[in-house]
N, C-alpha and C. Protein backbone atom coordinates (compact mmCIF):
# COMPACT_ATOMS: atom_id res chain seq x y z
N UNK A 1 22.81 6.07 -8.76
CA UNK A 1 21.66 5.24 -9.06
C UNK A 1 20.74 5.21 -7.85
N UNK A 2 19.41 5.06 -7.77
CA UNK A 2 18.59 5.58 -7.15
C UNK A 2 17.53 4.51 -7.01
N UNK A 3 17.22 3.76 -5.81
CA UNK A 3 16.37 2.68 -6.15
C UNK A 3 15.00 2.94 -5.17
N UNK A 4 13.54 2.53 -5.58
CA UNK A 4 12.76 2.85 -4.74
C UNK A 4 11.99 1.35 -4.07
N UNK A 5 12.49 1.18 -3.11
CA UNK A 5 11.69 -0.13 -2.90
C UNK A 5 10.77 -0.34 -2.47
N UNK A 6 9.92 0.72 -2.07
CA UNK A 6 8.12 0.78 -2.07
C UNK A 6 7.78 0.63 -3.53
N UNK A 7 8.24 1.18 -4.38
CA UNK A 7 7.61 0.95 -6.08
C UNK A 7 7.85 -0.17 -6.11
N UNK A 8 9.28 -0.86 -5.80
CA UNK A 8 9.36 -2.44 -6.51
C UNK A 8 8.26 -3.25 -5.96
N UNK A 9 7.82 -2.72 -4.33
CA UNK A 9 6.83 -3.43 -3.90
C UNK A 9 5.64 -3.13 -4.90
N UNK A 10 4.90 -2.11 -4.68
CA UNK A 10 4.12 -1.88 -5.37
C UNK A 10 3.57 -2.87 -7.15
N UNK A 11 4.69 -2.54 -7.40
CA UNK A 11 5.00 -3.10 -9.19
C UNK A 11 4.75 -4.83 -8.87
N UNK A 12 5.69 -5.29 -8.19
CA UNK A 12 5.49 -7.26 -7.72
C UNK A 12 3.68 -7.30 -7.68
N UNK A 13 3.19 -6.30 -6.44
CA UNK A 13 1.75 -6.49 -6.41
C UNK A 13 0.92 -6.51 -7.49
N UNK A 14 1.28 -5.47 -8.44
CA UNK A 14 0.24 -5.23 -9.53
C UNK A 14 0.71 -6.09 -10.48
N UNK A 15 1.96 -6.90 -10.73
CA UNK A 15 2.14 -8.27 -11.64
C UNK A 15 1.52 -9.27 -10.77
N UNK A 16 1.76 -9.50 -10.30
CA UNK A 16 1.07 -10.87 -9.70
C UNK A 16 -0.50 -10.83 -9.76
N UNK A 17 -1.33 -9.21 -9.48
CA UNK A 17 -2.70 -9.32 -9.63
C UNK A 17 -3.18 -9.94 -11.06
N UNK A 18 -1.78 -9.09 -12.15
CA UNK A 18 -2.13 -9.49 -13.52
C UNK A 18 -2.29 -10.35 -13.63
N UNK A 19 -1.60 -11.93 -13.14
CA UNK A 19 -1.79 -13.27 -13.72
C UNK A 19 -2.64 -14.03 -12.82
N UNK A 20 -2.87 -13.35 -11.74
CA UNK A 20 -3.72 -13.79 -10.54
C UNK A 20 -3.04 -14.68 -9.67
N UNK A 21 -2.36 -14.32 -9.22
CA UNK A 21 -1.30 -15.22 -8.37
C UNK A 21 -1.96 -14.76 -7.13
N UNK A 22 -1.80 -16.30 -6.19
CA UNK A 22 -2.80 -15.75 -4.75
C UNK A 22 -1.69 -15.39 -3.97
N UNK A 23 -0.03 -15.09 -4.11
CA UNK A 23 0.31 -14.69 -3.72
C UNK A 23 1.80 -14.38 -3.94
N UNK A 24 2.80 -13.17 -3.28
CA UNK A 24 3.62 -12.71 -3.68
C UNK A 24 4.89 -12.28 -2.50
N UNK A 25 5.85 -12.78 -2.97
CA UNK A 25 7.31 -12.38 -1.64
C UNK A 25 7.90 -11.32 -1.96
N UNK A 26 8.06 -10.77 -1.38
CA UNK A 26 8.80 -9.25 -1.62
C UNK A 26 10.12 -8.90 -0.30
N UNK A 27 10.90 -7.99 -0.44
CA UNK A 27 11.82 -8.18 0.76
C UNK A 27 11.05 -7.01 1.57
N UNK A 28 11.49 -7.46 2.79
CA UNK A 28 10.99 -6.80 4.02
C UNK A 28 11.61 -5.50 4.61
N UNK A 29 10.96 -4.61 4.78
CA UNK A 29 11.00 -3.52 5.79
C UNK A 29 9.97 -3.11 6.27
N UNK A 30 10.10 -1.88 7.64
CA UNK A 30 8.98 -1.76 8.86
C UNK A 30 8.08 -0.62 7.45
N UNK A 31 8.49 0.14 6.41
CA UNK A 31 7.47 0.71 5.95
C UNK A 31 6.92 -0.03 5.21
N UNK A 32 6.99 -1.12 4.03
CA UNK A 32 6.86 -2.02 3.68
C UNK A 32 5.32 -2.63 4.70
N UNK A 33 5.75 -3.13 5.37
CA UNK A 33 4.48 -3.87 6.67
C UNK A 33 3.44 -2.71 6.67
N UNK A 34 4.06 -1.58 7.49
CA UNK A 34 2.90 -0.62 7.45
C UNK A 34 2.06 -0.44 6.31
N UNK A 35 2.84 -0.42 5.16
CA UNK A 35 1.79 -0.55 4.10
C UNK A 35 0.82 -1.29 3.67
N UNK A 36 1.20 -2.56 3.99
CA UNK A 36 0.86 -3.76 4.01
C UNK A 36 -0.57 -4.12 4.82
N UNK A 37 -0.27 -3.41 6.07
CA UNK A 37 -1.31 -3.57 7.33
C UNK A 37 -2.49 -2.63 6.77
N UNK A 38 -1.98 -1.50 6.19
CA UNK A 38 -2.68 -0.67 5.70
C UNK A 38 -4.11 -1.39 4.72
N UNK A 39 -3.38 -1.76 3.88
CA UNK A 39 -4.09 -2.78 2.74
C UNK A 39 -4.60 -3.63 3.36
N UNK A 40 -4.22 -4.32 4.42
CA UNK A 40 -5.19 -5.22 5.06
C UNK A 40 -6.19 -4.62 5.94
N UNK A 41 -6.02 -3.74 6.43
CA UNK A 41 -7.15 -3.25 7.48
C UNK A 41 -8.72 -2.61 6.31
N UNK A 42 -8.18 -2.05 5.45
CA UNK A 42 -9.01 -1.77 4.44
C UNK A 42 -9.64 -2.69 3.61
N UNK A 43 -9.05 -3.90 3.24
CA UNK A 43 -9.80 -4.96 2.59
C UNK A 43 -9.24 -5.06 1.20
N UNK A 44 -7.76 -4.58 0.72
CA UNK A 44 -7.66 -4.56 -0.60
C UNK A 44 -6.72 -6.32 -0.54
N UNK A 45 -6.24 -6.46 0.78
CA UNK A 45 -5.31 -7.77 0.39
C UNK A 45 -5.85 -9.06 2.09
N UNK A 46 -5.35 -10.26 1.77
CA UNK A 46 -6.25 -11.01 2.76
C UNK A 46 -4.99 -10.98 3.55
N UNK A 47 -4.00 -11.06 3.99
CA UNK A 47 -3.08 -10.88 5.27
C UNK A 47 -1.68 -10.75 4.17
N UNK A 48 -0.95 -10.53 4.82
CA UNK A 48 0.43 -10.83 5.47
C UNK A 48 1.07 -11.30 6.24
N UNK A 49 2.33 -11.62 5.86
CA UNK A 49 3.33 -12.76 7.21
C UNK A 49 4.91 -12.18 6.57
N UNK A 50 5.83 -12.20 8.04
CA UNK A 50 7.37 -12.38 8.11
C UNK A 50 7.66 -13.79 7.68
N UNK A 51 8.53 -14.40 6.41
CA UNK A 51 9.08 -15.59 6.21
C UNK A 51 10.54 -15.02 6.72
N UNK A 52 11.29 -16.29 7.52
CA UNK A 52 12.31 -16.19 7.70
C UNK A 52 13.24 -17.31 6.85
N UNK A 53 13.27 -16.78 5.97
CA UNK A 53 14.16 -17.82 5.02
C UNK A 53 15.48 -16.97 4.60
N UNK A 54 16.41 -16.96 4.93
CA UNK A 54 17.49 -16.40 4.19
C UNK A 54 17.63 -14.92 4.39
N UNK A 55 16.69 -14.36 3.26
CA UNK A 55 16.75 -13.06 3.43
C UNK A 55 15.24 -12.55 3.56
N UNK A 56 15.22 -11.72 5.03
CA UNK A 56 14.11 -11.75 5.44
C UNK A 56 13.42 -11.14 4.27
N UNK A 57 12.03 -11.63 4.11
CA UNK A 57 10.72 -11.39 3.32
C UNK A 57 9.52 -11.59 4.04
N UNK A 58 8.37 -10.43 3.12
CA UNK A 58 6.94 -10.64 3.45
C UNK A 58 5.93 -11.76 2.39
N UNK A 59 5.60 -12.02 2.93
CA UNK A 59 4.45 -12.88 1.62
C UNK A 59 3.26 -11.88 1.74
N UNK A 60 2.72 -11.77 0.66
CA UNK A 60 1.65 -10.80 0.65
C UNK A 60 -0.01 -12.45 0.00
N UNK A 61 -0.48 -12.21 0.91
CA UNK A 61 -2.31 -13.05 0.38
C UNK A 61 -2.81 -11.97 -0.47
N UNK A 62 -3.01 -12.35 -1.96
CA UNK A 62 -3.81 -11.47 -2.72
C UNK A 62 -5.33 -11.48 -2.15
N UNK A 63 -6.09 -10.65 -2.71
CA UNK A 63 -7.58 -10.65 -2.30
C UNK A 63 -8.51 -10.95 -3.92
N UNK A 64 -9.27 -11.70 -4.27
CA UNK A 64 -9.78 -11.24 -5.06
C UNK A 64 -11.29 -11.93 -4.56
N UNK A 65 -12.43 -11.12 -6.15
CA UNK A 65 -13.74 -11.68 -5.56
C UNK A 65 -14.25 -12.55 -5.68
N UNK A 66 -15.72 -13.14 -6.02
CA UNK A 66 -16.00 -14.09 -6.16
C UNK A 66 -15.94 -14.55 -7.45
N UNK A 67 -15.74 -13.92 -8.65
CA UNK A 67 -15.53 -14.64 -10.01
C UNK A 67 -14.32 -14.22 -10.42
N UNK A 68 -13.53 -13.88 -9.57
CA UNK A 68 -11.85 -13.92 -9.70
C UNK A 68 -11.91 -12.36 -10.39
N UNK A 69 -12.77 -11.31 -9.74
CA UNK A 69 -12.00 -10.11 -10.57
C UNK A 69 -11.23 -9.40 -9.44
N UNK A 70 -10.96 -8.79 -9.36
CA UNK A 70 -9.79 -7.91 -8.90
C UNK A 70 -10.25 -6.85 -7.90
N UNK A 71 -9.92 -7.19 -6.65
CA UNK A 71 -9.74 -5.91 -5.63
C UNK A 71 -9.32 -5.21 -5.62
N UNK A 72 -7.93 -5.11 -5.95
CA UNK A 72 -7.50 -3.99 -6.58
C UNK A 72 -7.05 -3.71 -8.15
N UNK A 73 -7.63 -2.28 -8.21
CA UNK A 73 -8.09 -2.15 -9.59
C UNK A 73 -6.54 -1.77 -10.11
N UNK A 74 -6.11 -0.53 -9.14
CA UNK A 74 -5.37 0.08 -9.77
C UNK A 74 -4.37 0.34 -8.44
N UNK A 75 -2.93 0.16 -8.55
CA UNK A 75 -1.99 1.05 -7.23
C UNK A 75 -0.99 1.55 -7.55
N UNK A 76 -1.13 2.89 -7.81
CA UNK A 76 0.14 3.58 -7.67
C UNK A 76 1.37 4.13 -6.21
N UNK A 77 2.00 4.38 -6.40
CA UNK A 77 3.46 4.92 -6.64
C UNK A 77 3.20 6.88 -6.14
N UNK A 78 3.06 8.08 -5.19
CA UNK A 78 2.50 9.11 -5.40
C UNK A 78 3.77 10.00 -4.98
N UNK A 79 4.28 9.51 -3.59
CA UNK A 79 5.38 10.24 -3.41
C UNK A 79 6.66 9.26 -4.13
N UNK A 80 7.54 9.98 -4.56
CA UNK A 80 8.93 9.57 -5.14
C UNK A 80 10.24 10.00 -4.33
N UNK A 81 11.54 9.47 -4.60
CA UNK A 81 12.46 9.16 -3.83
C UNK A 81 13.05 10.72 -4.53
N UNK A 82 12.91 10.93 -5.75
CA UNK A 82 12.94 12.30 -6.19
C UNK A 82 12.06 13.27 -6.17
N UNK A 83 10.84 12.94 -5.78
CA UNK A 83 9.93 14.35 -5.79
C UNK A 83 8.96 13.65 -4.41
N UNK A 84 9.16 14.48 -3.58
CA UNK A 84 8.02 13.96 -2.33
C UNK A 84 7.02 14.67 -2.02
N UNK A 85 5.66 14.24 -1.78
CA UNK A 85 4.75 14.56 -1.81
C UNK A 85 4.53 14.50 -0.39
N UNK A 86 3.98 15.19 -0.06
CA UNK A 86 3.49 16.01 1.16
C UNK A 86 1.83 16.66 0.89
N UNK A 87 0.66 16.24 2.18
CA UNK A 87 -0.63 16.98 2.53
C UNK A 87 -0.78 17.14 3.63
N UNK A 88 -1.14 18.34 3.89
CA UNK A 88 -2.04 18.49 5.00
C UNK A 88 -2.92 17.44 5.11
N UNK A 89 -3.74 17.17 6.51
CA UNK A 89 -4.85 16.38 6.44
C UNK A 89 -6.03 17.44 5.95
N UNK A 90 -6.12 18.40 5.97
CA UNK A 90 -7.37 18.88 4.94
C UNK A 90 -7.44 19.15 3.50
N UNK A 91 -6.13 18.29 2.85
CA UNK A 91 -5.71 18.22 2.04
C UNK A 91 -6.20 16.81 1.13
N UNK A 92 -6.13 15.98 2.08
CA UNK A 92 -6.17 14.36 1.82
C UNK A 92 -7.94 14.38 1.45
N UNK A 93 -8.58 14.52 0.23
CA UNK A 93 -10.03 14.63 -0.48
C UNK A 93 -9.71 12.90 -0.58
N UNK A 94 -10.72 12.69 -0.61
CA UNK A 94 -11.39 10.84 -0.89
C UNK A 94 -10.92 10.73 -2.10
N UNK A 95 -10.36 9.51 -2.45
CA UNK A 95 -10.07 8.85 -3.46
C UNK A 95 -11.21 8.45 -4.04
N UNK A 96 -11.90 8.92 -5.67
CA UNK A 96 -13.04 8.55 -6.08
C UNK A 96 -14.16 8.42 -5.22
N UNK A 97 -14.54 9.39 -4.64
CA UNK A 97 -15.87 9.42 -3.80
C UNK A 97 -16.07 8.44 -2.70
N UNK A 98 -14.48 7.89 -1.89
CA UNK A 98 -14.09 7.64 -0.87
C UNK A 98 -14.22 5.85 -1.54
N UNK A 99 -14.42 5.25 -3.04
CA UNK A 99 -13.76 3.90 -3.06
C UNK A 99 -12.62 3.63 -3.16
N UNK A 100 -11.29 4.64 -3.05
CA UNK A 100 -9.92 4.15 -2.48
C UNK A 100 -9.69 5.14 -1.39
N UNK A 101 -8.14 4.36 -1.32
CA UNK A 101 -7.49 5.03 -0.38
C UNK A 101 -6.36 5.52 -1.00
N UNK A 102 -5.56 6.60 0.27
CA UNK A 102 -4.43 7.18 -0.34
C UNK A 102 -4.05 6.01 1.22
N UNK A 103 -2.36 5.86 0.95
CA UNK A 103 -1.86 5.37 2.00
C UNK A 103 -1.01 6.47 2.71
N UNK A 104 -0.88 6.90 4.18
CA UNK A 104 -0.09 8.38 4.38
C UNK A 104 0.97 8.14 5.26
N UNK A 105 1.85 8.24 5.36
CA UNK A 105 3.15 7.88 6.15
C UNK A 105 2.82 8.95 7.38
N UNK A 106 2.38 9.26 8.11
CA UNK A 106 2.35 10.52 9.83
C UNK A 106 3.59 10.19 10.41
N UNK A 107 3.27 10.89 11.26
CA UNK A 107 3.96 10.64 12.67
C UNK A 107 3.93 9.99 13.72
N UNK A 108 2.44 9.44 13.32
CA UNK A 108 1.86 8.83 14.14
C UNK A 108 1.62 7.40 14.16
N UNK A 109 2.78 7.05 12.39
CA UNK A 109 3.08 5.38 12.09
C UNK A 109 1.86 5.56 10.24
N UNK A 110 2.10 4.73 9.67
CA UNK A 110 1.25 4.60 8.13
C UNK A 110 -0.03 4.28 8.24
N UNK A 111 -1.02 5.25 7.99
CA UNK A 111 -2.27 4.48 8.04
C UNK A 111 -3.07 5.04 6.88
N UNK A 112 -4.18 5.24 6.46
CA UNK A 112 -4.96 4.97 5.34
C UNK A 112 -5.19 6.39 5.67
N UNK A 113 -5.91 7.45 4.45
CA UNK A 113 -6.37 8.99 4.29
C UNK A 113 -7.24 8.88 5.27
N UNK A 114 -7.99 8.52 5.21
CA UNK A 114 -9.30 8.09 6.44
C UNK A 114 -8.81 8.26 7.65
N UNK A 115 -8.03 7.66 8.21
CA UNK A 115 -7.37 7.50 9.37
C UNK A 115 -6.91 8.61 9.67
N UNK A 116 -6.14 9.57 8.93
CA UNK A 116 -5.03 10.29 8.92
C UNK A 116 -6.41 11.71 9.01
N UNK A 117 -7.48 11.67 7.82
CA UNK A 117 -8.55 12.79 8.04
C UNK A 117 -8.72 12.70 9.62
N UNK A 118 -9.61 11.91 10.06
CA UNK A 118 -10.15 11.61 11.81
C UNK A 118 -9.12 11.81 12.43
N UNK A 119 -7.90 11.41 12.40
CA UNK A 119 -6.98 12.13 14.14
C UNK A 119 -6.24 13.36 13.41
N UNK A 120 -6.86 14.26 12.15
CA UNK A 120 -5.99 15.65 12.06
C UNK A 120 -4.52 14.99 11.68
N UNK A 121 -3.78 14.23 11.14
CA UNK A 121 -2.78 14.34 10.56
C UNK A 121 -2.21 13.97 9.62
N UNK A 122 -1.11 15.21 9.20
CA UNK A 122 -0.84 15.12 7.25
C UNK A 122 -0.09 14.06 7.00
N UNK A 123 0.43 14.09 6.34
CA UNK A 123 2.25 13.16 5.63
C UNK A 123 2.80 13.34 4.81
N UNK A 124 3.53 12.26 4.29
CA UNK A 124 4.16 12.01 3.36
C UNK A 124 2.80 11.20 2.21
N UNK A 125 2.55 11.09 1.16
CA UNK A 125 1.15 10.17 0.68
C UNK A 125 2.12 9.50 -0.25
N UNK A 126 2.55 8.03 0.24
CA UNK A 126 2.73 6.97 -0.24
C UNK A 126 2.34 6.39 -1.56
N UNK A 127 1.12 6.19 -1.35
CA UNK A 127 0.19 5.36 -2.87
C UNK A 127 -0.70 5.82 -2.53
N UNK A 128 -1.74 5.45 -4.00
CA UNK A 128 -3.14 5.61 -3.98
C UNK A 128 -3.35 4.15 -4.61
N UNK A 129 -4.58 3.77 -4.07
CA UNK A 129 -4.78 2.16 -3.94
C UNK A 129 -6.78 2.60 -4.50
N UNK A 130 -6.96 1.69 -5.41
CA UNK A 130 -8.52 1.61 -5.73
C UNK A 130 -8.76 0.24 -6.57
């Protein structure tokens, strides 16, 4: 049995956008955060925090706009625990005419396609976030 716990993250995020919940706990790891930071440096979520209750967790601040529609539209899931996805950075093309992002795991720590185009490096591509 085979479990992916970036998707479970992923999946919590996109239920909670559904009912509009301003916010969501998920369990914690360092790729987890990176992703997280990711989404925050870009503007799709309003922060994150470490709760230390029990079993460590993140709380995720949803983002939405001013008449409650949705920052994020859509987030997938791109590389899998069974099939991994791998780009070059001249590989990584703009998400819809650069209104998302791909998220890219380097070497150089998780940061957004953008990031990863400007310092030349590929990855692993995590999600695509719009």
């Amino acid at each position: 049995m085979m479990t992916d716990p970036i998707a479970d993250m992923l999946t919590q995020i996109r239920n909670a956008i559904r009912i509009e919940q301003l916010q969501v706990d998920v369990k914690a790891s360092k790729l987890k955060a990176g992703v997280l930071q990711v989404l925050k440096d870009e503007g799709y979520i309003w922060d994150w925090e470490f709760l230390q209750q029990g079993d460590n967790r993140l709380r995720v601040h949803l983002k939405y706009g001013n008449q409650g529609e949705r920052v994020i539209q859509r987030i997938d899931r791109i590389s899998k625990p069974g099939c991994r996805v791998y780009h070059k950075y001249k590989d990584l093309k703009p998400v819809l005419d650069g209104m998302g992002i791909r998220v890219v795991s380097t070497s150089k720590g998780v940061m957004s396609d953008r990031q990863a185009r400007a310092r030349k490096l590929g990855g692993e591509v995590i999600c695509r976030v719009w």
